[in-house]
Protein backbone atom coordinates (compact mmCIF):
# COMPACT_ATOMS: atom_id res chain seq x y z
CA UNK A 1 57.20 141.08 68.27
CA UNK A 2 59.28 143.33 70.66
CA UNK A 3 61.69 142.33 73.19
CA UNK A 4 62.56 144.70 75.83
CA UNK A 5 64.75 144.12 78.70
CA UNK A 6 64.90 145.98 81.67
CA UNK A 7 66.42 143.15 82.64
CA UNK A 8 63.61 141.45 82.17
CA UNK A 9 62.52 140.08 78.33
CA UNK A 10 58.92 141.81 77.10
CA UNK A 11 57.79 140.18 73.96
CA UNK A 12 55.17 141.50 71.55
CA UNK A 13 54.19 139.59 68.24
CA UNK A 14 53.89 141.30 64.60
CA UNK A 15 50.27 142.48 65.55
CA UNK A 16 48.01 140.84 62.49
CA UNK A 17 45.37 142.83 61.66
CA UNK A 18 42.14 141.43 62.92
CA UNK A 19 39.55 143.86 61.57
CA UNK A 20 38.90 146.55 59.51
CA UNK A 21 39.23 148.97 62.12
CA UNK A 22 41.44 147.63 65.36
CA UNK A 23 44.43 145.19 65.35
CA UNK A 24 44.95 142.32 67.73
CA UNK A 25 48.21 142.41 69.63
CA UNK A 26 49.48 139.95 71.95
CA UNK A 27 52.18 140.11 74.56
CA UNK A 28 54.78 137.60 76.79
CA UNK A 29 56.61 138.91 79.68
CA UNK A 30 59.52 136.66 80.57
CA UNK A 31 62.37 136.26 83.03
CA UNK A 32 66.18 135.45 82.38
CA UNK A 33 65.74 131.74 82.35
CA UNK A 34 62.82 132.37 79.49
CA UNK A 35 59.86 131.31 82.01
CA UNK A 36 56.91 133.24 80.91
CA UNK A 37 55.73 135.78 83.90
CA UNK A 38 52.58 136.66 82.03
CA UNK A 39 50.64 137.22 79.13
CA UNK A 40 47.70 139.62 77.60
CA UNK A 41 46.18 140.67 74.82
CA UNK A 42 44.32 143.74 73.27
CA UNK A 43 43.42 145.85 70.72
CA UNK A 44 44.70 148.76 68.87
CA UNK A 45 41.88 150.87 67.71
CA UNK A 46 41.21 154.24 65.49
CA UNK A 47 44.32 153.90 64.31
CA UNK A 48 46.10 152.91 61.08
CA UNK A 49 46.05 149.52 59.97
CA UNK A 50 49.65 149.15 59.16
CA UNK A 51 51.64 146.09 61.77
CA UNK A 52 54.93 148.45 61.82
CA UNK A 53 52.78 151.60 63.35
CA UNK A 54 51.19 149.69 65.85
CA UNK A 55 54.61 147.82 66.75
CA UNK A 56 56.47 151.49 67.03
CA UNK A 57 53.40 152.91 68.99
CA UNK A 58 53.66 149.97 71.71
CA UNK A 59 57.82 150.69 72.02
CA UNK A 60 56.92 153.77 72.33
CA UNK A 61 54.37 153.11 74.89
CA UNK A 62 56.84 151.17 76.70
CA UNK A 63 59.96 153.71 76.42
CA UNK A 64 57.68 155.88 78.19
CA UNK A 65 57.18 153.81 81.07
CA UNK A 66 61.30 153.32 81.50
CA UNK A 67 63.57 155.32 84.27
CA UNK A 68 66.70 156.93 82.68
CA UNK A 69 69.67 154.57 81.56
CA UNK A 70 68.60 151.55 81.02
CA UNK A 71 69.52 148.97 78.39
CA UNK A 72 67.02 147.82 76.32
CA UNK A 73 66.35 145.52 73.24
CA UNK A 74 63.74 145.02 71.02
CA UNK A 75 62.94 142.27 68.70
CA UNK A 76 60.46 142.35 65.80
CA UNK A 77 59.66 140.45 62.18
CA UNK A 78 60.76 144.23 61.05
CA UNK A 79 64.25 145.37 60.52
CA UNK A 80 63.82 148.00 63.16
CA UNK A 81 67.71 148.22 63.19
CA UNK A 82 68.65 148.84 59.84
CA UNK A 83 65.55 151.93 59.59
CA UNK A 84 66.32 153.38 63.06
CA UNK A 85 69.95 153.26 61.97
CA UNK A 86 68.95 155.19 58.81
CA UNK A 87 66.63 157.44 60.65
CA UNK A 88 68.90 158.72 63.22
CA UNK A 89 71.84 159.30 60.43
CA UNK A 90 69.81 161.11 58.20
CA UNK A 91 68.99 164.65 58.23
CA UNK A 92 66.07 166.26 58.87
CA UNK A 93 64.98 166.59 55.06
CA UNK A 94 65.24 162.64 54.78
CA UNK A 95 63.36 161.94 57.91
CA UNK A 96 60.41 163.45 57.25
CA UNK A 97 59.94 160.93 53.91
CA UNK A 98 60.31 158.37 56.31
CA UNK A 99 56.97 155.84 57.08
CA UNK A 100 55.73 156.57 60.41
CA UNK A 101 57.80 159.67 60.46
CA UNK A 102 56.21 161.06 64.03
CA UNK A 103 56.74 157.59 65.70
CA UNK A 104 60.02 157.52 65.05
CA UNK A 105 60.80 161.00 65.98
CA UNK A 106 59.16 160.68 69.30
CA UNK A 107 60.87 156.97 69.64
CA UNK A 108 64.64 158.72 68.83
CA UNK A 109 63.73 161.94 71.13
CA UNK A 110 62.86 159.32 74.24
CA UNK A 111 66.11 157.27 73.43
CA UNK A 112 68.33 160.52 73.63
CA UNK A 113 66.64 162.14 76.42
CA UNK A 114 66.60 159.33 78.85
CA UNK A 115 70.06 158.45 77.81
CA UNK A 116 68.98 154.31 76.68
CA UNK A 117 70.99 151.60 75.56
CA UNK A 118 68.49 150.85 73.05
CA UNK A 119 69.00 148.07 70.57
CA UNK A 120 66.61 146.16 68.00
CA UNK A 121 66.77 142.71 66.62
CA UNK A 122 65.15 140.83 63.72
CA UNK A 123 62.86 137.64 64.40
CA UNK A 124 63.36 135.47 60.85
CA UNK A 125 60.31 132.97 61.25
CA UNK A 126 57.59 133.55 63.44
CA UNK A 127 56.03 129.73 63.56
CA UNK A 128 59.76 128.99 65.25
CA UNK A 129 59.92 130.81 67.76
CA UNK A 130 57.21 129.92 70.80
CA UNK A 131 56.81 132.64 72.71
CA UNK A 132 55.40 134.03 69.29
CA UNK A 133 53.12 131.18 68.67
CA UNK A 134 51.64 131.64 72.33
CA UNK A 135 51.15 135.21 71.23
CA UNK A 136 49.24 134.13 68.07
CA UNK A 137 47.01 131.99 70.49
CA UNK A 138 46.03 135.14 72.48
CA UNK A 139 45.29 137.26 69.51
CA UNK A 140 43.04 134.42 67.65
CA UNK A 141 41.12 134.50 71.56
CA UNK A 142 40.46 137.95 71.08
CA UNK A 143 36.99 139.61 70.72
CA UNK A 144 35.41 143.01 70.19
CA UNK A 145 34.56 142.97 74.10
CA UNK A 146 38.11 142.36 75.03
CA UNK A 147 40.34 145.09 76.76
CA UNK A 148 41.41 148.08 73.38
CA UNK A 149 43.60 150.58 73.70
CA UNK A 150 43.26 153.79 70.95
CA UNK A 151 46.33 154.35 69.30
CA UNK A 152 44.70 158.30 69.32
CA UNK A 153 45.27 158.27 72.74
CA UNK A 154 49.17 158.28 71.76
CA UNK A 155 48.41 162.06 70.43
CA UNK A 156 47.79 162.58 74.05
CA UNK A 157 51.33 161.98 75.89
CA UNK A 158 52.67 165.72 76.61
CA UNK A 159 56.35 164.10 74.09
CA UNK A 160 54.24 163.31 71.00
CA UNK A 161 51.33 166.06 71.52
CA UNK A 162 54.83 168.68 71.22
CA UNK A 163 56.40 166.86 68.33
CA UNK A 164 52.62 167.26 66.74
CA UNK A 165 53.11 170.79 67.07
CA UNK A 166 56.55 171.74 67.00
CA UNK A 167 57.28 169.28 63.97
CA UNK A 168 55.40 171.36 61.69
CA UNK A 169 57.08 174.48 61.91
CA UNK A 170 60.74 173.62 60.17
CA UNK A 171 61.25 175.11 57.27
CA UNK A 172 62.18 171.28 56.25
CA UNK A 173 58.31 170.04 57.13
CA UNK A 174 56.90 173.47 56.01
CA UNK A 175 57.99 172.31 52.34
CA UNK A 176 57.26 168.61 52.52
CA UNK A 177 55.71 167.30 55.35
CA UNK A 178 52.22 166.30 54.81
CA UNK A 179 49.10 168.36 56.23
CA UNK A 180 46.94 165.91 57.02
CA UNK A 181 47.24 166.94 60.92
CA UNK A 182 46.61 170.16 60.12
CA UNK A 183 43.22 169.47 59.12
CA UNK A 184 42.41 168.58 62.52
CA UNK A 185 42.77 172.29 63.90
CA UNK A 186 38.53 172.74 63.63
CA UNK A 187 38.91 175.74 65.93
CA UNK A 188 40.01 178.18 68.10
CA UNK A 189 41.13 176.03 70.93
CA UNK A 190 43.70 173.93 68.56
CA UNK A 191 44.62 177.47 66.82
CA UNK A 192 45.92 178.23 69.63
CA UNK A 193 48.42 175.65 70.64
CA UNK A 194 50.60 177.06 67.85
CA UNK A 195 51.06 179.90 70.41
CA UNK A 196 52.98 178.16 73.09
CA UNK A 197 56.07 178.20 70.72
CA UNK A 198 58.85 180.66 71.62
CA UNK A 199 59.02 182.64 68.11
CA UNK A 200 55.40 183.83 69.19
CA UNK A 201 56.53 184.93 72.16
CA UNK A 202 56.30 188.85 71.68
CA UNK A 203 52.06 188.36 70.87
CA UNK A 204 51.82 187.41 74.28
CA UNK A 205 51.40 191.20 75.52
CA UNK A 206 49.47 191.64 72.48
CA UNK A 207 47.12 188.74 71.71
CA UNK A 208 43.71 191.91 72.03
CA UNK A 209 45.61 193.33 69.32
CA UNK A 210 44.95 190.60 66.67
CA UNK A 211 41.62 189.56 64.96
CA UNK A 212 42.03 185.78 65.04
CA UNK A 213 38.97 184.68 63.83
CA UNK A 214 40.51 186.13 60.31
CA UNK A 215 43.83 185.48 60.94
CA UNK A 216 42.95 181.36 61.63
CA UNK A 217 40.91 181.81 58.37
CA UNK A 218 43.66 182.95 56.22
CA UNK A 219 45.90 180.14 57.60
CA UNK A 220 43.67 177.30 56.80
CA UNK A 221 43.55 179.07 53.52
CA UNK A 222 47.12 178.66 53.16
CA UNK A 223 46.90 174.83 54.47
CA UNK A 224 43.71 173.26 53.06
CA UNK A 225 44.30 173.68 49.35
CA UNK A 226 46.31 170.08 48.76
CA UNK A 227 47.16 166.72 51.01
CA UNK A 228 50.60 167.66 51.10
CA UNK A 229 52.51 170.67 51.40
CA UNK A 230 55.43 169.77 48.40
CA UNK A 231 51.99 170.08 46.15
CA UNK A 232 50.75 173.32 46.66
CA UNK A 233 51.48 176.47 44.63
CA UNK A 234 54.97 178.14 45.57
CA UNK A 235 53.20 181.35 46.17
CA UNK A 236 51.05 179.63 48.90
CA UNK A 237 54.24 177.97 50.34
CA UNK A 238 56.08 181.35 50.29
CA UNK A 239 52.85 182.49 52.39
CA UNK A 240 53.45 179.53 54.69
CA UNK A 241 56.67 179.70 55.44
CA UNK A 242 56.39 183.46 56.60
CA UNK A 243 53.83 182.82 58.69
CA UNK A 244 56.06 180.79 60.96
CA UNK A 245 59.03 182.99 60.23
CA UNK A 246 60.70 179.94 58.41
CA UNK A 247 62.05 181.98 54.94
CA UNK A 248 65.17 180.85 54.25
CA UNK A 249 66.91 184.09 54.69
CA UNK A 250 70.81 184.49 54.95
CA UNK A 251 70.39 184.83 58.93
CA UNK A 252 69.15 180.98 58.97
CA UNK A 253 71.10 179.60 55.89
CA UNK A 254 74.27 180.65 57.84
CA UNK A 255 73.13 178.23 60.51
CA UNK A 256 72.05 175.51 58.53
CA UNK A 257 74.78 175.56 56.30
CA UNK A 258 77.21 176.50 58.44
CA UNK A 259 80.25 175.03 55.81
CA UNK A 260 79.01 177.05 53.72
CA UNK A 261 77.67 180.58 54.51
CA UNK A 262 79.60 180.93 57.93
CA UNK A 263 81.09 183.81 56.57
CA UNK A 264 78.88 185.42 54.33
CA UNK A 265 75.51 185.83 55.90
CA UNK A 266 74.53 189.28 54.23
CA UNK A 267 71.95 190.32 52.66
CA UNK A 268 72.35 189.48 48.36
CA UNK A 269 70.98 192.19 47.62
CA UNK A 270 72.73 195.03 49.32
CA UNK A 271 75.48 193.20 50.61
CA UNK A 272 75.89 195.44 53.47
CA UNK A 273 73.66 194.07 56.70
CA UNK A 274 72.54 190.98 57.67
CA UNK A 275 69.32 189.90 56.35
CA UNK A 276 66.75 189.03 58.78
CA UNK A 277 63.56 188.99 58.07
CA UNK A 278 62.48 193.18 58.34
CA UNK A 279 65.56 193.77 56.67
CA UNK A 280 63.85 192.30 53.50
CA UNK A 281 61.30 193.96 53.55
CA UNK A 282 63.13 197.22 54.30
CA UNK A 283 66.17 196.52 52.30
CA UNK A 284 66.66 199.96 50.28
CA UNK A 285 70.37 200.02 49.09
CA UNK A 286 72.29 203.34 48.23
CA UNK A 287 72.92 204.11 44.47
CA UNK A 288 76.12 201.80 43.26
CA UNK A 289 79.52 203.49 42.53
CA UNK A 290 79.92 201.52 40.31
CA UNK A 291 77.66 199.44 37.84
CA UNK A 292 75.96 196.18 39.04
CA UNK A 293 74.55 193.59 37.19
CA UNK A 294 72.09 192.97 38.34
CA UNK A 295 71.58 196.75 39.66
CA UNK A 296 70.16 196.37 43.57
CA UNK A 297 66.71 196.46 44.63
CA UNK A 298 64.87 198.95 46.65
CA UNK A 299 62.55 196.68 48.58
CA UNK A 300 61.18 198.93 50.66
CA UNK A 301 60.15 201.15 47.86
CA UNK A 302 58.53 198.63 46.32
CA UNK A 303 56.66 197.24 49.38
CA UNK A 304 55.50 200.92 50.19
CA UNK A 305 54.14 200.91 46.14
CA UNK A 306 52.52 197.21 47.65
CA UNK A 307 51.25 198.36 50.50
CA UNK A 308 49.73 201.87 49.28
CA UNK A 309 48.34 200.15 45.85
CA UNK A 310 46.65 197.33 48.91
CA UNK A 311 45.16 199.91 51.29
CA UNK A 312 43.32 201.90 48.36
CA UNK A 313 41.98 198.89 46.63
CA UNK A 314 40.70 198.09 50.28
CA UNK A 315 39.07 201.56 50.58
CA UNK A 316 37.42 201.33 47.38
CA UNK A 317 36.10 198.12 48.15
CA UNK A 318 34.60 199.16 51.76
CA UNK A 319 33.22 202.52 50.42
CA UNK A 320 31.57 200.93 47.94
CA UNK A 321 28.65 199.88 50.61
CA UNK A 322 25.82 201.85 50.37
CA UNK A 323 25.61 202.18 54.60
CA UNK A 324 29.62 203.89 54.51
CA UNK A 325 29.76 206.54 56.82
CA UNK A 326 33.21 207.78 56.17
CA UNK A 327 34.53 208.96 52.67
CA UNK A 328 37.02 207.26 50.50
CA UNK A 329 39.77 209.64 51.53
CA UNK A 330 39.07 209.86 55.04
CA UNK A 331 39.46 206.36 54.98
CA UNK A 332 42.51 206.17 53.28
CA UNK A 333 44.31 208.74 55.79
CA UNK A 334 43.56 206.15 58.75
CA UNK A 335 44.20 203.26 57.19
CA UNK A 336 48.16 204.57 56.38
CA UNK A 337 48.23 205.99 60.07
CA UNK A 338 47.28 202.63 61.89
CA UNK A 339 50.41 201.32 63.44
CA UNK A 340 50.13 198.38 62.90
CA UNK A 341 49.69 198.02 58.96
CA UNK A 342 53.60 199.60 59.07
CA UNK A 343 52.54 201.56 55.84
CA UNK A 344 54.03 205.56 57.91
CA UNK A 345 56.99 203.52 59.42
CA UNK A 346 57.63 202.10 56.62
CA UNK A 347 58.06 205.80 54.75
CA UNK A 348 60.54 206.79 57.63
CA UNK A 349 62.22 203.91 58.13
CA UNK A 350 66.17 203.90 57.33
CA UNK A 351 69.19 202.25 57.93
CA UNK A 352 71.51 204.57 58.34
CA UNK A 353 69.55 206.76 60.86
CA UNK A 354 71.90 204.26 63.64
CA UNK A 355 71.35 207.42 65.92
CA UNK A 356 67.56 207.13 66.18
CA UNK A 357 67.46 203.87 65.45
CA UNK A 358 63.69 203.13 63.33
CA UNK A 359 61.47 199.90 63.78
CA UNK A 360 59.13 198.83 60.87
CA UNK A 361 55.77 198.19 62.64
CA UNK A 362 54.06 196.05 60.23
CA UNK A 363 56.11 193.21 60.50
CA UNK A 364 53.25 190.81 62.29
CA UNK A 365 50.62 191.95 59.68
CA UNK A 366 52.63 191.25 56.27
CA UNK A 367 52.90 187.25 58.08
CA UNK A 368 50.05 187.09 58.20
CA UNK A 369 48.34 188.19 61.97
CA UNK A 370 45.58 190.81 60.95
CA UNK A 371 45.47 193.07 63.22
CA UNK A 372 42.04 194.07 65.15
CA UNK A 373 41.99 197.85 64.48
CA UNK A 374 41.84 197.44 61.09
CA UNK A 375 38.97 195.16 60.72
CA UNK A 376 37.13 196.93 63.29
CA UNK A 377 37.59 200.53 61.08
CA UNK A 378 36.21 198.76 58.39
CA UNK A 379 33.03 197.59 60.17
CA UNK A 380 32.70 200.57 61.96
CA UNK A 381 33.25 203.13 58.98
CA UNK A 382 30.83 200.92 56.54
CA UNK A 383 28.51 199.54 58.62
CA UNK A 384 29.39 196.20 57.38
CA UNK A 385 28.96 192.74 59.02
CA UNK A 386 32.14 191.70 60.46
CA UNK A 387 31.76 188.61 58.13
CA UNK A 388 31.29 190.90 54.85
CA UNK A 389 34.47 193.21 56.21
CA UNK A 390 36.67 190.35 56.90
CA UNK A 391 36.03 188.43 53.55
CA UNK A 392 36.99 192.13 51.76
CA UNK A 393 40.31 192.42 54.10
CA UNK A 394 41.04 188.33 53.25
CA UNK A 395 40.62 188.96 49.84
CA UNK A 396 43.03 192.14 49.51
CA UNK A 397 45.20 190.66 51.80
CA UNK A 398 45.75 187.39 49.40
CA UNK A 399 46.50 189.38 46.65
CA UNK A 400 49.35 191.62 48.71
CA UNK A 401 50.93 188.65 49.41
CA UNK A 402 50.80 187.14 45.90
CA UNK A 403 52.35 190.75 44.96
CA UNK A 404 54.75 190.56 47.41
CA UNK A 405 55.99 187.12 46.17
CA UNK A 406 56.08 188.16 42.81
CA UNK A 407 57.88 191.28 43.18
CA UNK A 408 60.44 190.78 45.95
CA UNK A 409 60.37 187.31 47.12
CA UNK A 410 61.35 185.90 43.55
CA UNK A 411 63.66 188.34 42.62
CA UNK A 412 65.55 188.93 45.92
CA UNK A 413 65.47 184.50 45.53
CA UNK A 414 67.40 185.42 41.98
CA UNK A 415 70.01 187.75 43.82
CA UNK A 416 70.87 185.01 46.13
CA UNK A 417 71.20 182.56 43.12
CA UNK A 418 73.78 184.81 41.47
CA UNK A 419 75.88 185.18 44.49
CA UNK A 420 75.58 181.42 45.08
CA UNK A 421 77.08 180.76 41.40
CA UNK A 422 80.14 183.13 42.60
CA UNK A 423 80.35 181.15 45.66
CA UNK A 424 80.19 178.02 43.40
CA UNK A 425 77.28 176.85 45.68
CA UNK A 426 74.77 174.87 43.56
CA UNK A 427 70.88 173.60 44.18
CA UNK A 428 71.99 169.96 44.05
CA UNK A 429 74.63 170.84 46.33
CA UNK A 430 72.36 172.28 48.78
CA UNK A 431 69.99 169.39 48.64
CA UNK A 432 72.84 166.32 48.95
CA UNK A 433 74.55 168.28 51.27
CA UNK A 434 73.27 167.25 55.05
CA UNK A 435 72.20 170.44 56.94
CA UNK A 436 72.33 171.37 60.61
CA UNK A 437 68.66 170.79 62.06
CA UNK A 438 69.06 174.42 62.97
CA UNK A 439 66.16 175.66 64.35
CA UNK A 440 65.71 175.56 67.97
CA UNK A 441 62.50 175.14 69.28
CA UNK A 442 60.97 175.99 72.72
CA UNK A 443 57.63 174.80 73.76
CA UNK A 444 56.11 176.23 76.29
CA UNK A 445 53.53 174.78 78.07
CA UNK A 446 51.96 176.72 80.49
CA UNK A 447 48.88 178.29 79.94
CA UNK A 448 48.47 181.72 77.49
CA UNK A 449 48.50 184.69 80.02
CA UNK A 450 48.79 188.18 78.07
CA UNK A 451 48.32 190.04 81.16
CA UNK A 452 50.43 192.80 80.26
CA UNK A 453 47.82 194.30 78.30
CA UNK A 454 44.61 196.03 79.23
CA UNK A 455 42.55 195.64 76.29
CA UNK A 456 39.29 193.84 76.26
CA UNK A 457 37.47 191.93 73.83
CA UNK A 458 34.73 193.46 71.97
CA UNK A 459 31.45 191.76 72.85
CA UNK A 460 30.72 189.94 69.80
CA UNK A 461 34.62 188.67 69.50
CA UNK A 462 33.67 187.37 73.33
CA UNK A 463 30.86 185.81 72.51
CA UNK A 464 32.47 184.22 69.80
CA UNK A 465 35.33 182.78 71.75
CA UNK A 466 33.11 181.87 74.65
CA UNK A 467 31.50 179.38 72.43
CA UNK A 468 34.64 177.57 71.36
CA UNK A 469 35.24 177.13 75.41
CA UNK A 470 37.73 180.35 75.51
CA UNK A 471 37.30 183.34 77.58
CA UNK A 472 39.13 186.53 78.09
CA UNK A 473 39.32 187.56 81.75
CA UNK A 474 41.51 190.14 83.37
CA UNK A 475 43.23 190.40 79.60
CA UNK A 476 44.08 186.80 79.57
CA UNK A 477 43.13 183.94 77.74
CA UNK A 478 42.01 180.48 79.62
CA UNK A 479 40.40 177.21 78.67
CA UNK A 480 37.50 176.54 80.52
CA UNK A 481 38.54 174.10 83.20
CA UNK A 482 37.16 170.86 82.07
CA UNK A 483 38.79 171.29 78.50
CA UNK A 484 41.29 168.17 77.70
CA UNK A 485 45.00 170.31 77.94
CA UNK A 486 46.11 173.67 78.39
CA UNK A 487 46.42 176.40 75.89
């Protein structure tokens, strides 16, 4: 039962479930002097049976429909004040526990951004009020031929569709946000409205560069293990959360904690730069002075150990086929010289060469994005079907991740733990203390357009893509015009 006026009253009633599969809702428009204007009735269907969902879903139908700074107010059998008050006071690790969680965001986002005087109001008895009972009268009238309205179709409005996507990419909903959603990216074309977000920005003069047949494969290898996030294995969560570039490294904790790392946003291990993301993975600190305990890390040593122990278990593994036409070695030697695996930047890379500043190339691949030229050297060299190469490259991969968790991510995460204890920072401090929703999103909407590259597709990767309603043209990427949104 919602009550919206704009100045005039809209009333909606609690929305009884009237089947298995749709719920009856019925509705009273009144004026001032509490004449009824009109009245209606329909169904919510394919959505969740639950009265508060398909109340929020309607205000948020209507919020949509409102011009900017308006006063509104909303009555319901729920205590829509009391949550909304909770939900807009809470931070974002408490929100996303919240029933409804999406509703509500998109709800809040509408009241902020149109600037409304939005208020909601509790209804104690239903039977006593009679604008209520008339909608009670319209819902028992209702039958399966009557007017319905999908509550999917919500998923649809350009404010929810964004939350959808931009919602699961905090490192707050990357931990504990359930994945359910995620099980609805079937292909290629919902793969790739992960793209439009700013952080993956710099692919879009590279997207020929990446295999993402493999690279979609390995994430829904990451995703599809449990229901929810909070459940699956840490090492899988680590992998997660550096696929979206979501670690919580010093560089972000000083923004989401800004009381408490304002001033101290170095790296725990050397204690010298700031640590972004290459930094640790290229963190390689100078002998101490003076003892340390603990004594520093070299990360990049130990990636390059990682990354060399990775590419020769991958040679043995392709050479093994009996059609290989190149040699174990010879394969090897490429395989460190491809760009974009890092492994020869990685050897020269330094931080004190500030005069010829160095860039470790293998940034995209360790998150995750596998690049093309080194699935296609493994076809071509073997003679293997690209399915046979890519499920060697996904398995290897796995495991340099798992090692890389192991042997930096969980120590460097025992560094910071030290220097937290000196700081007198503590985990149940961190998690009562409310943090700064800190990451700022973009979402871009127009369409993918890499045209800054000249590389084509190979046929069989067109062919491929063609079939999921993709096509590469002129080094771009398009949806083939009658597809339901844009890439």
């Amino acid at each position: 039962y919602s009550c919206v006026r704009v100045p005039e009253l809209f009333l909606v009633n609690p929305a009884t479930a009237s089947s298995s599969d749709s719920i009856g809702c019925g509705w009273i428009q009144r004026d001032d002097d509490d004449f009824i204007l009109v009245s209606d009735s329909f169904l919510w269907t394919n959505g969740p049976i639950s009265s508060q969902a398909s109340e929020l879903g309607f205000i948020f139908q209507v919020l949509r429909l409102l011009p900017r700074n308006c006063s509104i107010n909303f009555y319901s059998v729920h205590s829509y004040a009391s949550l909304y008050e909770q939900f807009s006071g809470s931070s974002p690790e408490r929100r996303v526990r919240f029933p409804c969680y999406l509703l509500w965001m998109a709800i809040h986002e509408l009241i902020v951004t149109l600037c409304l005087d939005c208020s909601f109001h509790t209804v104690a008895k239903i039977s006593a009020d009679p604008y209520l009972s008339r909608c009670n009268v319209l819902i028992d009238s209702l039958s399966s031929d009557d007017h319905s309205f999908s509550f999917i179709s919500l998923l649809d409005s350009p404010l929810l569709r964004r939350l959808l996507v931009v919602s699961l990419y905090t490192g707050v909903l990357l931990v504990i946000d359930p994945v359910g959603y995620w099980r609805t990216f079937a292909d290629m074309r919902d793969f790739f409205d992960m793209m439009n977000l700013s952080r993956f920005a710099p692919l879009r003069s590279s997207y020929s560069f990446i295999d993402w047949n493999l690279t979609f494969d390995l994430l829904k290898d990451t995703l599809y293990h449990r229901s929810n996030v909070a459940s699956i294995f840490s090492s899988h969560r680590f992998r997660l959360q550096l696929w979206f570039d979501e670690l919580p490294l010093m560089s972000r904790l000083r923004f989401r904690y800004p009381g408490l790392y304002a001033d101290d946003s170095l790296c725990p291990n050397c204690g010298v730069f700031m640590e972004t993301l290459e930094h640790f993975f290229t963190c390689s600190p100078d002998e101490p002075i003076i003892t340390e305990i603990p004594l520093p890390i070299s990360f990049r040593n130990r990636l390059l150990t990682l990354l060399d122990r990775f590419l020769n278990r991958l040679a043995r593994k392709a050479s093994a086929c009996s059609k290989a036409q190149t040699d174990l070695d010879s394969l090897l030697l490429q395989l460190k010289t491809l760009p974009s695996l890092g492994f020869s930047s990685l050897q020269d890379y330094s931080d004190t060469l500030r005069t010829l500043p160095l860039t470790f190339t293998g940034l995209w691949f360790l998150r995750g994005f596998i690049p093309r030229d080194l699935s296609s050297l493994i076809t071509s060299s073997f003679g293997l079907p690209r399915r046979a190469a890519s499920k060697i490259i996904s398995r290897q991969f796995l495991k340099l991740h798992r090692e890389i968790y192991h042997q930096l991510w969980r120590p460097r995460c025992k560094l910071k733990a030290l220097k937290d204890t000196a700081l007198n920072i503590t985990p149940t401090m961190l998690r009562m203390m409310k943090c700064s929703d800190f990451t700022n999103f973009r979402f871009d909407t127009s369409p993918v357009t890499p045209s800054l590259t000249n590389e084509s597709l190979s046929s069989l990767q067109a062919s491929e893509w063609s079939s999921l309603g993709i096509f590469w043209t002129h080094s771009a990427i398009i949806r083939e015009s009658n597809s339901p949104r844009p890439i």
